[in-house]
C-alpha atoms as a PDB file:
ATOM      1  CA  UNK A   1       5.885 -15.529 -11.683  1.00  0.00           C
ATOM      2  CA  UNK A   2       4.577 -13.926  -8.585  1.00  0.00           C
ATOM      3  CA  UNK A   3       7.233 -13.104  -5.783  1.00  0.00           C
ATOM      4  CA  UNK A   4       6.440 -15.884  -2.869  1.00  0.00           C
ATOM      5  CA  UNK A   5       7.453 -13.847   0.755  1.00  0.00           C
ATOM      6  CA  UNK A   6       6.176 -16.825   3.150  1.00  0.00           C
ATOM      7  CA  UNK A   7       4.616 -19.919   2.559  1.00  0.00           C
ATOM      8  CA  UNK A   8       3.248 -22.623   5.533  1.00  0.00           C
ATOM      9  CA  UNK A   9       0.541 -25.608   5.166  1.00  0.00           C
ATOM     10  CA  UNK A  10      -2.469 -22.592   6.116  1.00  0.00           C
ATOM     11  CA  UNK A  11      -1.231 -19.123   4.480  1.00  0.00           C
ATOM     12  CA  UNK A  12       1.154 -17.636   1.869  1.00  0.00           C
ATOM     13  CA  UNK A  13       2.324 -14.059   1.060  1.00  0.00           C
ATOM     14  CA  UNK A  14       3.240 -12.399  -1.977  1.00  0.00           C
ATOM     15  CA  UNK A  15       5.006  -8.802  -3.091  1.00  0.00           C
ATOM     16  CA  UNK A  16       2.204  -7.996  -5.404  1.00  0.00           C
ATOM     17  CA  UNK A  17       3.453  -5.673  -7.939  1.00  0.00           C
ATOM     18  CA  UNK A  18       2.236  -1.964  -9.133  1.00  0.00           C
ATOM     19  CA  UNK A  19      -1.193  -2.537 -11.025  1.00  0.00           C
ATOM     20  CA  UNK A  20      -2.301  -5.320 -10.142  1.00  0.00           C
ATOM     21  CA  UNK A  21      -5.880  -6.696  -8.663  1.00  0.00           C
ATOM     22  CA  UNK A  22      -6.357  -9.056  -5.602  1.00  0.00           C
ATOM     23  CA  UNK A  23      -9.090 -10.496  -7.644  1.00  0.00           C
ATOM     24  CA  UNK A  24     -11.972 -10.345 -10.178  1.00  0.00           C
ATOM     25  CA  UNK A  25     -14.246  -7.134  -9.579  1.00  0.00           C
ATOM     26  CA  UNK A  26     -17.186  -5.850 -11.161  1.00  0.00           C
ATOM     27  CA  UNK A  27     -15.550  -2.424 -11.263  1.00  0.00           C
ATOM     28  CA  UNK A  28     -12.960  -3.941 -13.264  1.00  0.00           C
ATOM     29  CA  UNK A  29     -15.012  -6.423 -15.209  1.00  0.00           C
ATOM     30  CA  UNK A  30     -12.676  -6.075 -18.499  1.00  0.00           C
ATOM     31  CA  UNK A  31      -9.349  -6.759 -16.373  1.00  0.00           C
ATOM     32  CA  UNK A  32      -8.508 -10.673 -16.926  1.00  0.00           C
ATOM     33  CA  UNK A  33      -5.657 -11.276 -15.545  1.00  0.00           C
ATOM     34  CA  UNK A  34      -5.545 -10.954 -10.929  1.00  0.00           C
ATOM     35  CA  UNK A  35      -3.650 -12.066  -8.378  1.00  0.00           C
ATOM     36  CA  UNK A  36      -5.777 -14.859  -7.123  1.00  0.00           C
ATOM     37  CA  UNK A  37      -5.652 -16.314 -10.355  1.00  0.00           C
ATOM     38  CA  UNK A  38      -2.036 -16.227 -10.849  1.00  0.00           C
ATOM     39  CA  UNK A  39      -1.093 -16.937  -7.244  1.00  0.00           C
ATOM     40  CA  UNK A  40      -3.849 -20.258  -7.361  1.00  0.00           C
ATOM     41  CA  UNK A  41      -1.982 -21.556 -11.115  1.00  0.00           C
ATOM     42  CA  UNK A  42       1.530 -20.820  -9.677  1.00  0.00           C
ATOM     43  CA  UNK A  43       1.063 -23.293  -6.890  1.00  0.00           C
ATOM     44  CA  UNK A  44      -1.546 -25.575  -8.236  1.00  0.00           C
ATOM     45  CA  UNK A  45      -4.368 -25.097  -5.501  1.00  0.00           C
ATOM     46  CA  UNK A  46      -6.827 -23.059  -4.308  1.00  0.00           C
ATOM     47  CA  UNK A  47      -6.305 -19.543  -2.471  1.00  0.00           C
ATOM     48  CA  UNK A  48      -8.324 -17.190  -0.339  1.00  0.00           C
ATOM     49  CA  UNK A  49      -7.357 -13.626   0.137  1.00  0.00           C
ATOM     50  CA  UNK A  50      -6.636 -12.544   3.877  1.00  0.00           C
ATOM     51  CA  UNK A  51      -7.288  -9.217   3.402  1.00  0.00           C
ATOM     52  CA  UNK A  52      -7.202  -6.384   0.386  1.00  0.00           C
ATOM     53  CA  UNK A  53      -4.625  -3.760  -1.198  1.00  0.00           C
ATOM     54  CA  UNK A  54      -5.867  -1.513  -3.994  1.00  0.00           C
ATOM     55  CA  UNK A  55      -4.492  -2.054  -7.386  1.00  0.00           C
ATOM     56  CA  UNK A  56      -2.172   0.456  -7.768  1.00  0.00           C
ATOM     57  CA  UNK A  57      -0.494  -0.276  -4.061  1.00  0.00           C
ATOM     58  CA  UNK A  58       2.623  -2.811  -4.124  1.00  0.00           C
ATOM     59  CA  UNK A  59       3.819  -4.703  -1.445  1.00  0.00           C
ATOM     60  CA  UNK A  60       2.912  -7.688   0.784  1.00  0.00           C
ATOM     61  CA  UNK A  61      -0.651  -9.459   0.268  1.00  0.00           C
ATOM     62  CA  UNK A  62      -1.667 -12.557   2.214  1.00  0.00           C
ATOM     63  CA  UNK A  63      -3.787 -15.862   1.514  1.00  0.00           C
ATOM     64  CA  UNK A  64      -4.662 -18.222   3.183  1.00  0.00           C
ATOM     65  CA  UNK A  65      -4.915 -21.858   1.788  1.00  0.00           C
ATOM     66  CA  UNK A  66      -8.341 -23.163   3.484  1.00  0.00           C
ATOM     67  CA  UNK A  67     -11.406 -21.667   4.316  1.00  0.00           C
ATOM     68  CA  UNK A  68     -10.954 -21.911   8.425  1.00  0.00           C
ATOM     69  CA  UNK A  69      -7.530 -19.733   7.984  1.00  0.00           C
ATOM     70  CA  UNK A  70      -9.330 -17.318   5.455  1.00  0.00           C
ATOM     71  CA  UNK A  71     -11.822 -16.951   8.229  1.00  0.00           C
ATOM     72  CA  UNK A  72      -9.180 -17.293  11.109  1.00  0.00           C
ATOM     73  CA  UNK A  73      -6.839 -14.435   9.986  1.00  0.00           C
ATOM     74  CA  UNK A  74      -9.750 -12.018   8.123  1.00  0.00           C
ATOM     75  CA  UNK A  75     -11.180 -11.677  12.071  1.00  0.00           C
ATOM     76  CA  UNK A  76      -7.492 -10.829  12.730  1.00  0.00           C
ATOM     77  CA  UNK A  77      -7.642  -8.424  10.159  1.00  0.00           C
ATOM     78  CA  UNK A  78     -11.105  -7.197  11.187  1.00  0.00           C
ATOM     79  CA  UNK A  79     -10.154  -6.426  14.453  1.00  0.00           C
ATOM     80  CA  UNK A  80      -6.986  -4.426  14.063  1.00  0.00           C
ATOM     81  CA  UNK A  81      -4.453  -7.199  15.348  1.00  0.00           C
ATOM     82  CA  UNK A  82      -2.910  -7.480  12.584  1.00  0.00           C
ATOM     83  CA  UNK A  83       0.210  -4.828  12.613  1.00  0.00           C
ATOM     84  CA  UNK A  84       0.670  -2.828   8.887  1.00  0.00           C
ATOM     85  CA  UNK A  85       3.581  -0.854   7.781  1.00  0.00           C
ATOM     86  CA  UNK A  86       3.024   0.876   4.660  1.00  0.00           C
ATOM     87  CA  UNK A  87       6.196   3.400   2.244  1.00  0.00           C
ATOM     88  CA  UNK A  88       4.578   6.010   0.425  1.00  0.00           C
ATOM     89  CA  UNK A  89       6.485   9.234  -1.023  1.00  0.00           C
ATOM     90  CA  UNK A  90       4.461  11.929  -0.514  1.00  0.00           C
ATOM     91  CA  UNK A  91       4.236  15.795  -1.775  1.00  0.00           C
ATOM     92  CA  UNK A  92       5.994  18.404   0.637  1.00  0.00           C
ATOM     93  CA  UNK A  93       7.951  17.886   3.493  1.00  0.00           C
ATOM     94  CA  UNK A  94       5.829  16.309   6.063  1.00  0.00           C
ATOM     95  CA  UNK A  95       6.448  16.804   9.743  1.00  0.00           C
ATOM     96  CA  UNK A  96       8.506  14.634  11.490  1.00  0.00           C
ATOM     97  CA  UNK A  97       6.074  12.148  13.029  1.00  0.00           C
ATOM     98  CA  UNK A  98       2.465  12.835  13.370  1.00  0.00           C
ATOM     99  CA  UNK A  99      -1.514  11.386  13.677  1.00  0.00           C
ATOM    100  CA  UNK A 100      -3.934  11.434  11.646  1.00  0.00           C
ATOM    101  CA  UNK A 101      -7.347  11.281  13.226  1.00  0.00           C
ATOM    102  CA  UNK A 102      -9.778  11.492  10.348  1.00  0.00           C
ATOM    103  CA  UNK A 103     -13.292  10.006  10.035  1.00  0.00           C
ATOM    104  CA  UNK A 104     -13.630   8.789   6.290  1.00  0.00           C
ATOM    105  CA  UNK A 105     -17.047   8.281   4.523  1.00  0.00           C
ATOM    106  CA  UNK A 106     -17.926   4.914   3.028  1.00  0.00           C
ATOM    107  CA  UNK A 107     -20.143   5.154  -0.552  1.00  0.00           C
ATOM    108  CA  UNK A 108     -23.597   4.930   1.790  1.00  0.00           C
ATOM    109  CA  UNK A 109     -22.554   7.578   3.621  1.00  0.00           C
ATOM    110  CA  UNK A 110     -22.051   6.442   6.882  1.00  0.00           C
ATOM    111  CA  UNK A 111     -19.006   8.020   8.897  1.00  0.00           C
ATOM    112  CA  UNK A 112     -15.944   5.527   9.867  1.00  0.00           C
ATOM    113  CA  UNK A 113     -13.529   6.506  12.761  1.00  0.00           C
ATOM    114  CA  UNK A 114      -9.823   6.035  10.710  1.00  0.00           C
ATOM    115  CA  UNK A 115      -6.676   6.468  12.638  1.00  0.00           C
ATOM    116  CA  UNK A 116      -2.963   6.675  11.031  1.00  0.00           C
ATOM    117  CA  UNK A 117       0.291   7.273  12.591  1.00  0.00           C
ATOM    118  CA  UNK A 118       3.696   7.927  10.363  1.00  0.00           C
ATOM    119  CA  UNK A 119       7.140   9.093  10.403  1.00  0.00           C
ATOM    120  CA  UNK A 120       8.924  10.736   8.212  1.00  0.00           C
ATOM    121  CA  UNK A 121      12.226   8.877   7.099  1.00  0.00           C
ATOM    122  CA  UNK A 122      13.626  10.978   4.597  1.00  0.00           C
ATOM    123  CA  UNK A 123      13.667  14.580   2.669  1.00  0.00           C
ATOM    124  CA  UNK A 124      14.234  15.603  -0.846  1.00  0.00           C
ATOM    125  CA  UNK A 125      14.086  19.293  -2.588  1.00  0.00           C
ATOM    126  CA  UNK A 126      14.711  18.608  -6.415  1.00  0.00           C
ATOM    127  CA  UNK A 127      15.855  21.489  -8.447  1.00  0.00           C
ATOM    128  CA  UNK A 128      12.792  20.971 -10.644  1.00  0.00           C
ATOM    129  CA  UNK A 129      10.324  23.925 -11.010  1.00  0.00           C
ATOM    130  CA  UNK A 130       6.879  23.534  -9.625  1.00  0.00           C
ATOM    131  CA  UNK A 131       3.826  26.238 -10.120  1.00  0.00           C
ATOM    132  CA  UNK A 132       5.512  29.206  -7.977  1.00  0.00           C
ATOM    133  CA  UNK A 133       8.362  27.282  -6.660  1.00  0.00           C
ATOM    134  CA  UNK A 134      11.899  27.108  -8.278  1.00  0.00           C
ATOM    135  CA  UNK A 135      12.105  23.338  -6.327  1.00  0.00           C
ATOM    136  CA  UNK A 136      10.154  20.531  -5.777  1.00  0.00           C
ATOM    137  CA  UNK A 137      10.056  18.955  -2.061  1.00  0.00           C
ATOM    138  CA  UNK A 138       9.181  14.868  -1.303  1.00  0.00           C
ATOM    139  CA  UNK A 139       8.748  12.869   1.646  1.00  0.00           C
ATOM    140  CA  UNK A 140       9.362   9.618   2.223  1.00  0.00           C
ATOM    141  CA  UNK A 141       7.367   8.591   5.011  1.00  0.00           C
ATOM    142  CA  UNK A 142       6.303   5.024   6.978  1.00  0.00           C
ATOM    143  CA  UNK A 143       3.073   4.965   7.546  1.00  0.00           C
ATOM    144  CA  UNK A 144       0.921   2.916  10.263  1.00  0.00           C
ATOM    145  CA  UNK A 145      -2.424   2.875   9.498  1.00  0.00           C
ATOM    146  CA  UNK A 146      -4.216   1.093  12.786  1.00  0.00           C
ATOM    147  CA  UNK A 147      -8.192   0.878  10.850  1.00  0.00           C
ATOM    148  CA  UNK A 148      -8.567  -0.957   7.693  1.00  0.00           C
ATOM    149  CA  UNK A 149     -10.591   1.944   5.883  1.00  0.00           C
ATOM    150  CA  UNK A 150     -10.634   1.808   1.670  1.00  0.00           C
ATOM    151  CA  UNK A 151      -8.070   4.074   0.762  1.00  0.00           C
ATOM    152  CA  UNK A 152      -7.317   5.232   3.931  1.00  0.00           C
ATOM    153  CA  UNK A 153      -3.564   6.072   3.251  1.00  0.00           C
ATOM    154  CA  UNK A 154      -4.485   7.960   0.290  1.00  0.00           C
ATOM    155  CA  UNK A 155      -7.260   9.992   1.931  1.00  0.00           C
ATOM    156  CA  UNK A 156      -5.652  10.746   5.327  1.00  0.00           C
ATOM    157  CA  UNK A 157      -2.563  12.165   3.313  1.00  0.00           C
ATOM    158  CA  UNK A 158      -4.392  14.352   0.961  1.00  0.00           C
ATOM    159  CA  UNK A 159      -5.833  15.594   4.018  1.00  0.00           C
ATOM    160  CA  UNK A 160      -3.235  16.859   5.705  1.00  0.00           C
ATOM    161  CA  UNK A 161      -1.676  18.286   2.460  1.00  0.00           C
ATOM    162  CA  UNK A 162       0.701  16.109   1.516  1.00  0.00           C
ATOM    163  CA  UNK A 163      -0.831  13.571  -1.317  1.00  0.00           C
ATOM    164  CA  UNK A 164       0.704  10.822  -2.583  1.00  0.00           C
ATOM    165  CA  UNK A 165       2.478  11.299  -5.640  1.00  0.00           C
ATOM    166  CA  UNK A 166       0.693   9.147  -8.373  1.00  0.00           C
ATOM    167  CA  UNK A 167      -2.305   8.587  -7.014  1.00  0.00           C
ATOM    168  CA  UNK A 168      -4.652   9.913  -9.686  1.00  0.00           C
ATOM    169  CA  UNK A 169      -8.054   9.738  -7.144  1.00  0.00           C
ATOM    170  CA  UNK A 170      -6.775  11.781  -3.964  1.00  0.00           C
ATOM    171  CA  UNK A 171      -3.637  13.546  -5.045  1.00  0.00           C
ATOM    172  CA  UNK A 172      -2.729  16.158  -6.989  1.00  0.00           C
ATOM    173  CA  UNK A 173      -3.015  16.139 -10.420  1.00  0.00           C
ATOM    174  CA  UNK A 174       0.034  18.476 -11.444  1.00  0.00           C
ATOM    175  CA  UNK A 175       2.618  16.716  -9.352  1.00  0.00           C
ATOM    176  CA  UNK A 176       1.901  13.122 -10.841  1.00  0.00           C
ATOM    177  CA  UNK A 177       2.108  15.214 -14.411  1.00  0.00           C
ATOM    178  CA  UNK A 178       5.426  16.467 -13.532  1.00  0.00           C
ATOM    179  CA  UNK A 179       6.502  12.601 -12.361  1.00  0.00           C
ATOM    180  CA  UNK A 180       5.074  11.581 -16.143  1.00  0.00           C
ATOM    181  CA  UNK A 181       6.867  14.142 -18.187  1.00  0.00           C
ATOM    182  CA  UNK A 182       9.937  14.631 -15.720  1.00  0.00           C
ATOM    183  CA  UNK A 183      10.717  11.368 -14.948  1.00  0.00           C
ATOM    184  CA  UNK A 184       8.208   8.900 -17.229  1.00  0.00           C
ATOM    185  CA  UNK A 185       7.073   7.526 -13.716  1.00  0.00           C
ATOM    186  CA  UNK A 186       3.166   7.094 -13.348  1.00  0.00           C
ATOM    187  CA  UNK A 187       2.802   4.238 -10.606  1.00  0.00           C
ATOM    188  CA  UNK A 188       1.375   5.291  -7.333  1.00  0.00           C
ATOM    189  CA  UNK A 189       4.213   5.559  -4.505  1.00  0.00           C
ATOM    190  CA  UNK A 190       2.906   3.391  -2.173  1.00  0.00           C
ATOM    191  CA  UNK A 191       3.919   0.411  -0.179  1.00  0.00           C
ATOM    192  CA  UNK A 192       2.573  -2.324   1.469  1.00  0.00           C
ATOM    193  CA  UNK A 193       6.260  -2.908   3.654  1.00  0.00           C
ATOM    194  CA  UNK A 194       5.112  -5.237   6.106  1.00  0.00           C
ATOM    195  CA  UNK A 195       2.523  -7.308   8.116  1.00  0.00           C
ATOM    196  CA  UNK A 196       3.513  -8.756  11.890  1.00  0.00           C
ATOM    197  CA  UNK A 197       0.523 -10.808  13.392  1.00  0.00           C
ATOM    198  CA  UNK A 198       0.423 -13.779  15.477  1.00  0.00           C
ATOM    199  CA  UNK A 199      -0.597 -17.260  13.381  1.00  0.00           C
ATOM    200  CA  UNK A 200      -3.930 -18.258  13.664  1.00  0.00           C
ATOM    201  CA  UNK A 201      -3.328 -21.883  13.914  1.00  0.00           C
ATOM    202  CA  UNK A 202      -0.339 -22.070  15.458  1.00  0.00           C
ATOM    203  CA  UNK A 203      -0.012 -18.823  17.546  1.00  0.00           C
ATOM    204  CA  UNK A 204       3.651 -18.074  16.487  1.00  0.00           C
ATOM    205  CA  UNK A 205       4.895 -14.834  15.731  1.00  0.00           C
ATOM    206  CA  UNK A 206       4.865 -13.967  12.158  1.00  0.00           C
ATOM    207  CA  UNK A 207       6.379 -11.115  10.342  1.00  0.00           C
ATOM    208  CA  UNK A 208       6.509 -10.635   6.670  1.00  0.00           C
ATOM    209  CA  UNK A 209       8.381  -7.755   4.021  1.00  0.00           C
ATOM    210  CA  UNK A 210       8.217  -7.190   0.712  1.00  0.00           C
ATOM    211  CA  UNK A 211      11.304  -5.546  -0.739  1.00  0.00           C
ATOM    212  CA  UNK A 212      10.170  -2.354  -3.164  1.00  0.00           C
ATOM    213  CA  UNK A 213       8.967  -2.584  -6.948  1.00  0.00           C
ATOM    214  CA  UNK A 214      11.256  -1.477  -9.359  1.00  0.00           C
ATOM    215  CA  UNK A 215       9.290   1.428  -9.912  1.00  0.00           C
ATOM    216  CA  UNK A 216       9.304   2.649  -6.387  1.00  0.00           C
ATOM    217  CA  UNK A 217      13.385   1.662  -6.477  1.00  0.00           C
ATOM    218  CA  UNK A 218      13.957   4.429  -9.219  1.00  0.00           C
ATOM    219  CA  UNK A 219      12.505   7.436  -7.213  1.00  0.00           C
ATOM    220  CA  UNK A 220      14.331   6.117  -4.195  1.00  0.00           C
ATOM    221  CA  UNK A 221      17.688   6.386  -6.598  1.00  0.00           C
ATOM    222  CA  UNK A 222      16.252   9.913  -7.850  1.00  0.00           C
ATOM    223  CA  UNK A 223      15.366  11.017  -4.655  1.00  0.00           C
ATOM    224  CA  UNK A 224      18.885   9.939  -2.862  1.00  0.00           C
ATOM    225  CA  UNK A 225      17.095   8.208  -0.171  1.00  0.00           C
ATOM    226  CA  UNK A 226      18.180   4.516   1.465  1.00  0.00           C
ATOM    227  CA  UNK A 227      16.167   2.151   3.730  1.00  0.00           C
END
């Protein structure tokens, strides 16, 4: 049973768990079982995703339940007016605050302007050996990205350093070994926290969170950190 966040006559939300896909994809042909599909038999109607998280990111996703809003709140989406908070535990200790201004390249090859802004919430040195290093140091940051670009968070981390610990595409491969044997954690650390937007039918203020995953819970515990 999928976790319903908000529910209205035109949209819904869900925390969609750890490993999960929005929907059906030819990269993913031999995966049967997606959000979509569960969210649509849960409630007994049809549902059209808002917008996209990858599969391994957790956290609030939004439908909406009739073509017009699909279309309504995907121009919303489109054109940055839609506000996204995103948790993520990163490697290092990032700076306090910071920008990242960081074109990303789509498959054709065509250069997209992507812009992220975070804060760093909380610290952690665990007396864990890594490579030279008789510690291991985490971040757990909140991170704003303001473009929609695919994997943005992921690639805009690894390029200032500081990867996201799990993420098996743009991080680092030791670290998320460590997390395996360590602490028998593989999920990617990152959060979809929250989405503020104004309705597109009715023009009220909306704002939407997704409490953590379980997974995501258990490094907070390790880490000593609270929200």
């Amino acid at each position: 049973m999928l976790d319903v966040l908000y529910r209205d006559n035109y949209l819904i939300a869900i925390n969609k768990p750890h490993d999960l896909l929005v929907h059906r994809s030819s990269i993913a042909a031999d995966v049967q079982v997606f959000a979509l599909q569960l969210l649509r038999d849960q409630i007994g109607q049809p549902v059209y995703p808002a917008h996209r998280l990858d599969r391994k990111t957790a956290g609030v996703l939004l439908f909406a339940l009739d073509k017009d809003t699909e279309v309504a709140m995907q121009k919303q989406f489109a054109a940055n007016e839609v506000k996204k908070t995103y948790l993520t535990v990163l490697r290092g200790h990032s700076s306090p605050s910071g920008e990242i201004d960081y074109a990303l390249r789509k498959d054709n090859g065509t250069l997209q302007d992507a812009f992220t802004r975070y804060t760093t919430l909380a610290q952690a040195e665990l007396p864990v050996a890594f490579g030279k290093h008789p510690t291991s140091r985490y971040s757990l940051v909140e991170a704003c990205p303001q473009t929609g670009r695919m994997h943005q968070l992921r690639k805009h981390f690894a390029h200032i350093f500081h990867p996201i610990i799990g993420d098996r595409t743009h991080g680092c491969n030791k670290q998320n070994k460590l997390f395996t044997e360590q602490w028998q954690m593989n999920t990617m650390l990152l959060h979809a926290r929250s989405l503020a937007f104004n309705h597109p039918i009715t023009g009220e203020a909306v704002y939407i969170q997704a409490p953590l995953m379980p997974e995501f819970e258990k490094v907070m515990q390790l880490m000593g950190w609270q929200l």
